[in-house]
N, C-alpha and C. Protein backbone atom coordinates (compact mmCIF):
# COMPACT_ATOMS: atom_id res chain seq x y z
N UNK A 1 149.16 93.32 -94.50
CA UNK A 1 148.51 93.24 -93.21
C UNK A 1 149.51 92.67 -92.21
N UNK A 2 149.72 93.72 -90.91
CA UNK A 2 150.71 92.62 -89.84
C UNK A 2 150.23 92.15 -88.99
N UNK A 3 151.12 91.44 -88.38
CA UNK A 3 150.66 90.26 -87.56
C UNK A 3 149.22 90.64 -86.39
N UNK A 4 150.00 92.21 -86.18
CA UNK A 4 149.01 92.72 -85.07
C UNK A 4 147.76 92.57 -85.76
N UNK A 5 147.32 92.94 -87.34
CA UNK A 5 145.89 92.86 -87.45
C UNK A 5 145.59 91.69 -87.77
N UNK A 6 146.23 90.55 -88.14
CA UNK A 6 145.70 89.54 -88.20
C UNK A 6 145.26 88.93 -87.11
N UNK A 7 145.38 89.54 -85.87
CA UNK A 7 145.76 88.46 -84.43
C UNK A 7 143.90 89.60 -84.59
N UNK A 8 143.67 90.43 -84.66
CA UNK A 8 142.50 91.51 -84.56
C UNK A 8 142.21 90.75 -85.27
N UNK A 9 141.51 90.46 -86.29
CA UNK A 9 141.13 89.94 -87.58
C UNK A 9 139.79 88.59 -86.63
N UNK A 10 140.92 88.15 -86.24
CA UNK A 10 140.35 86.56 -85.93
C UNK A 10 140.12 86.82 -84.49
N UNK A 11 140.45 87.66 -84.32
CA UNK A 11 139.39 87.82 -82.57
C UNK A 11 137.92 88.06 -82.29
N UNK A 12 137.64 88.95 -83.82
CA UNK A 12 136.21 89.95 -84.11
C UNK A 12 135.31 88.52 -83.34
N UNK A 13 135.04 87.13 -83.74
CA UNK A 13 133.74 86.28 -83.36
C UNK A 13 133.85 86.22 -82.00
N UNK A 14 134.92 87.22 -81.20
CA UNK A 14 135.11 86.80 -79.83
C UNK A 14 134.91 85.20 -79.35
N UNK A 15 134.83 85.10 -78.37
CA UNK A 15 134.96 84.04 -77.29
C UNK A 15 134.02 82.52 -78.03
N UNK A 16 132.85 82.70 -78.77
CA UNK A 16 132.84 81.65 -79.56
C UNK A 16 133.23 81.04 -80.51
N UNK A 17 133.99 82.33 -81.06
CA UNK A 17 134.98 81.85 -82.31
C UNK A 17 135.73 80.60 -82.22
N UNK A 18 136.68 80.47 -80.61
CA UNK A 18 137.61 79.90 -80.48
C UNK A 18 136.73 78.67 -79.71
N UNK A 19 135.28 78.37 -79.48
CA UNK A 19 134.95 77.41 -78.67
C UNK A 19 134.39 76.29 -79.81
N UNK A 20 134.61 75.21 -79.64
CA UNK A 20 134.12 74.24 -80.56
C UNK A 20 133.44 72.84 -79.66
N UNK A 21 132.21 72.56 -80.17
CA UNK A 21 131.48 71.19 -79.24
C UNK A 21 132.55 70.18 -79.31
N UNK A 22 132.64 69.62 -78.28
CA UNK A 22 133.56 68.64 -77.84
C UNK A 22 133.23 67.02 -77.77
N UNK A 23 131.20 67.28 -78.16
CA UNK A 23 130.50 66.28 -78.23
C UNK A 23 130.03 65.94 -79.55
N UNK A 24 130.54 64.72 -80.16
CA UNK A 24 129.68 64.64 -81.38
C UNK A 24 128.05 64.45 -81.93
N UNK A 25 127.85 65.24 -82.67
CA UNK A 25 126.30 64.98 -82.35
C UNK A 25 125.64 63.73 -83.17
N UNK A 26 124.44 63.61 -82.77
CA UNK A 26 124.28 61.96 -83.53
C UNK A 26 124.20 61.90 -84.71
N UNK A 27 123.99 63.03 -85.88
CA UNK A 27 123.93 62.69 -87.35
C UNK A 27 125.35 62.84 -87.78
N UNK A 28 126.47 62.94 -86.78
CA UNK A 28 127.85 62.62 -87.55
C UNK A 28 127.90 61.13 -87.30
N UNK A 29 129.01 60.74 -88.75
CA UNK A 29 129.42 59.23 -88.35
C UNK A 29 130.98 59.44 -87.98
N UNK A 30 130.85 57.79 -87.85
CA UNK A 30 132.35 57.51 -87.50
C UNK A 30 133.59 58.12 -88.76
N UNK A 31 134.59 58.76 -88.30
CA UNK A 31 135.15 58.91 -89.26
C UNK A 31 136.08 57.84 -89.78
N UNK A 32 136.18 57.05 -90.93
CA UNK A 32 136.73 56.08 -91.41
C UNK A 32 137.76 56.62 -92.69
N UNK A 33 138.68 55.98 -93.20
CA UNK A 33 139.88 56.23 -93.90
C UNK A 33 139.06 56.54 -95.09
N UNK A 34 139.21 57.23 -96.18
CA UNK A 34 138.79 57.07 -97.77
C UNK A 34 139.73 57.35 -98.47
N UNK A 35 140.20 56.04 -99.23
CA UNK A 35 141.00 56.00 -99.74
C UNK A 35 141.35 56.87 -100.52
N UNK A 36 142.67 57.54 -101.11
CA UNK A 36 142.73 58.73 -101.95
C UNK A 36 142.27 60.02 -101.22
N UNK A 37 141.81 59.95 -99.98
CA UNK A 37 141.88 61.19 -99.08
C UNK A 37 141.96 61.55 -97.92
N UNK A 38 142.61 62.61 -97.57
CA UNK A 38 142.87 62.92 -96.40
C UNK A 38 142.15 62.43 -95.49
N UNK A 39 142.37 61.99 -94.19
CA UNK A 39 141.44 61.26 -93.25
C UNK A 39 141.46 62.34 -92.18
N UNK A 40 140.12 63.23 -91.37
CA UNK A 40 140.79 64.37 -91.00
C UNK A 40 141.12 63.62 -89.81
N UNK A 41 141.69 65.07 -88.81
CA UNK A 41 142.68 64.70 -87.80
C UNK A 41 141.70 64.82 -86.65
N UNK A 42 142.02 65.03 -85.16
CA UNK A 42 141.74 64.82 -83.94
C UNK A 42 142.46 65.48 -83.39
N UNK A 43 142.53 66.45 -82.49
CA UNK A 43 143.52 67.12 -81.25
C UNK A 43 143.00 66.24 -79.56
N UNK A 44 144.59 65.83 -79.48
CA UNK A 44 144.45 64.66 -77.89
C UNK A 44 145.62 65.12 -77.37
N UNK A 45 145.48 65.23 -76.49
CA UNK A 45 146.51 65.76 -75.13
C UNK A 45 146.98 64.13 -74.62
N UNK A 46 148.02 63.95 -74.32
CA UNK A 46 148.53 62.99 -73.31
C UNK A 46 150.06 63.40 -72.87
N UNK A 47 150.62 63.05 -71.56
CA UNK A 47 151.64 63.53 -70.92
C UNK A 47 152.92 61.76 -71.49
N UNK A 48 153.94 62.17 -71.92
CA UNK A 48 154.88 61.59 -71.90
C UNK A 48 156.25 61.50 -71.71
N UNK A 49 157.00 60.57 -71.46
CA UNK A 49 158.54 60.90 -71.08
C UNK A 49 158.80 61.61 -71.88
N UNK A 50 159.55 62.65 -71.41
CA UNK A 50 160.52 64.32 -71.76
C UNK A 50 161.67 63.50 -72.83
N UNK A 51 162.73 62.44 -72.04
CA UNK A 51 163.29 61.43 -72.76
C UNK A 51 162.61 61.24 -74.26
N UNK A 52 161.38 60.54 -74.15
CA UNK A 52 160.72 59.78 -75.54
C UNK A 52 160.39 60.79 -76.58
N UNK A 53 160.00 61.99 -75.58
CA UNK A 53 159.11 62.91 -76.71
C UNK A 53 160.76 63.73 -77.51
N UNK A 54 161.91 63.94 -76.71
CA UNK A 54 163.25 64.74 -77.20
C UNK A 54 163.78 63.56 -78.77
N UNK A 55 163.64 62.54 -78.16
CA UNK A 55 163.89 61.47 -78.77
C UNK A 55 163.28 61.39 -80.45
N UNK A 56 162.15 61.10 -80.06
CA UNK A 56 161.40 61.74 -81.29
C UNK A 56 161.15 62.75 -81.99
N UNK A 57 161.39 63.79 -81.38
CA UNK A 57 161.61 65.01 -82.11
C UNK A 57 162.67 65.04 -83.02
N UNK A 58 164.00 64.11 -82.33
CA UNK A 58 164.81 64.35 -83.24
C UNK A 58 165.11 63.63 -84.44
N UNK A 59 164.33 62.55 -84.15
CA UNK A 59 164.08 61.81 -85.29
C UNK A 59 162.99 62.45 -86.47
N UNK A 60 162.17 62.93 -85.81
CA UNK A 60 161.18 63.95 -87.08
C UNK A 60 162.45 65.15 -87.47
N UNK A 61 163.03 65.99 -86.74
CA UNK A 61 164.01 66.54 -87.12
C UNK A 61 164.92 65.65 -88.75
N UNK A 62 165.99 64.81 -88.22
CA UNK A 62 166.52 64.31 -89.23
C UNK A 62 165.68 63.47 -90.24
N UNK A 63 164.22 62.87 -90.08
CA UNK A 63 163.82 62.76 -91.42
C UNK A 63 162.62 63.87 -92.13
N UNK A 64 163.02 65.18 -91.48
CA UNK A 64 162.45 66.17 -92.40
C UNK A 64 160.68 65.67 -92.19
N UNK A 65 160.28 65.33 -90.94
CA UNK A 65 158.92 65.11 -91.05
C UNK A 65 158.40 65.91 -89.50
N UNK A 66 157.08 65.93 -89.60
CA UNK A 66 156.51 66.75 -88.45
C UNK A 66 156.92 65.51 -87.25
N UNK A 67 156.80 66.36 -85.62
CA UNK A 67 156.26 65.28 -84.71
C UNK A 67 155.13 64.46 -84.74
N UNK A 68 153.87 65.12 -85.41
CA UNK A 68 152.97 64.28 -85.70
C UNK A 68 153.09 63.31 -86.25
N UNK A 69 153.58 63.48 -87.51
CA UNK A 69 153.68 62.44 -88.57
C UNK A 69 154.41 61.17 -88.17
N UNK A 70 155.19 61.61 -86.95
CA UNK A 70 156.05 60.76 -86.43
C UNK A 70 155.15 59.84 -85.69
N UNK A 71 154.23 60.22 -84.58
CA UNK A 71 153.56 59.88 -83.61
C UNK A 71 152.47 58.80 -84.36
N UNK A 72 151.65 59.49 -85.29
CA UNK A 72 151.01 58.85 -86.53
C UNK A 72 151.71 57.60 -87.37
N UNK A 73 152.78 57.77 -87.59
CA UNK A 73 153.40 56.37 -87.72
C UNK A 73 153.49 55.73 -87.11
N UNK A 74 153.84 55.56 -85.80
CA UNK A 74 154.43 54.78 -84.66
C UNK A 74 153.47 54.42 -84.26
N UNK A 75 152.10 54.87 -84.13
CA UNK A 75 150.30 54.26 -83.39
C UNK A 75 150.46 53.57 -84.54
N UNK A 76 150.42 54.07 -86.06
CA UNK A 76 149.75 53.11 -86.82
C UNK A 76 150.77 51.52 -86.60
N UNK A 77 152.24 51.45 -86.97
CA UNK A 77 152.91 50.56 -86.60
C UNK A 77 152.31 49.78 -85.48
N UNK A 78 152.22 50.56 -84.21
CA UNK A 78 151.79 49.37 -83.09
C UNK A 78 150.82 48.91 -83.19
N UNK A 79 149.07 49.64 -83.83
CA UNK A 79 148.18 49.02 -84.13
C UNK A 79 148.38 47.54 -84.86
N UNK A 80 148.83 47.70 -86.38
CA UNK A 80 149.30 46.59 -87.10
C UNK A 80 149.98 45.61 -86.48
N UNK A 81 151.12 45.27 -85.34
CA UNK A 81 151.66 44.73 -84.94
C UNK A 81 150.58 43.68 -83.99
N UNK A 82 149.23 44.81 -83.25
CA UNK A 82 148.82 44.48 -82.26
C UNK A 82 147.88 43.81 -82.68
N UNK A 83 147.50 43.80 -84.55
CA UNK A 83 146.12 43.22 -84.60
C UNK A 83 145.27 44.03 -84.45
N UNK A 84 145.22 45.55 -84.48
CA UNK A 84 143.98 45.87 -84.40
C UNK A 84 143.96 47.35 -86.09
């Protein structure tokens, strides 16, 4: 299958396919760590220095890790530092 039908493939639910509630509803909980498993993720937009973000890239570059993973370290680090 190429790319062209896969890009078809996942279009078929049209326009709600790609829309997801942005509001949690009240019978979800908080999501908290469990140990031994994946904790899922979150998609967040924020604007930062071009500088910080090149910077970091290249550091996920030379240790073979995503930008995320990078970003995800560095919150968790400052959390711990900050006490929270």
């Amino acid at each position: 299958m190429g790319k062209s039908d896969l890009l078809k493939d996942s279009m078929k639910g049209g326009l709600d396919g790609l829309l997801s509630p942005t509001a949690k509803s009240r019978t979800e909980k908080q999501a908290m760590p469990i140990s031994g498993k994946k904790e899922p993720a979150v998609h967040c937009n924020f604007v930062i220095d071009k500088s910080i973000h090149t910077r970091m890239k290249y550091l996920a570059i030379e240790k073979g890790m995503s930008l995320k993973d990078i970003v995800n370290e560095a919150m968790r680090e400052y959390l711990e530092r900050n006490g929270k």
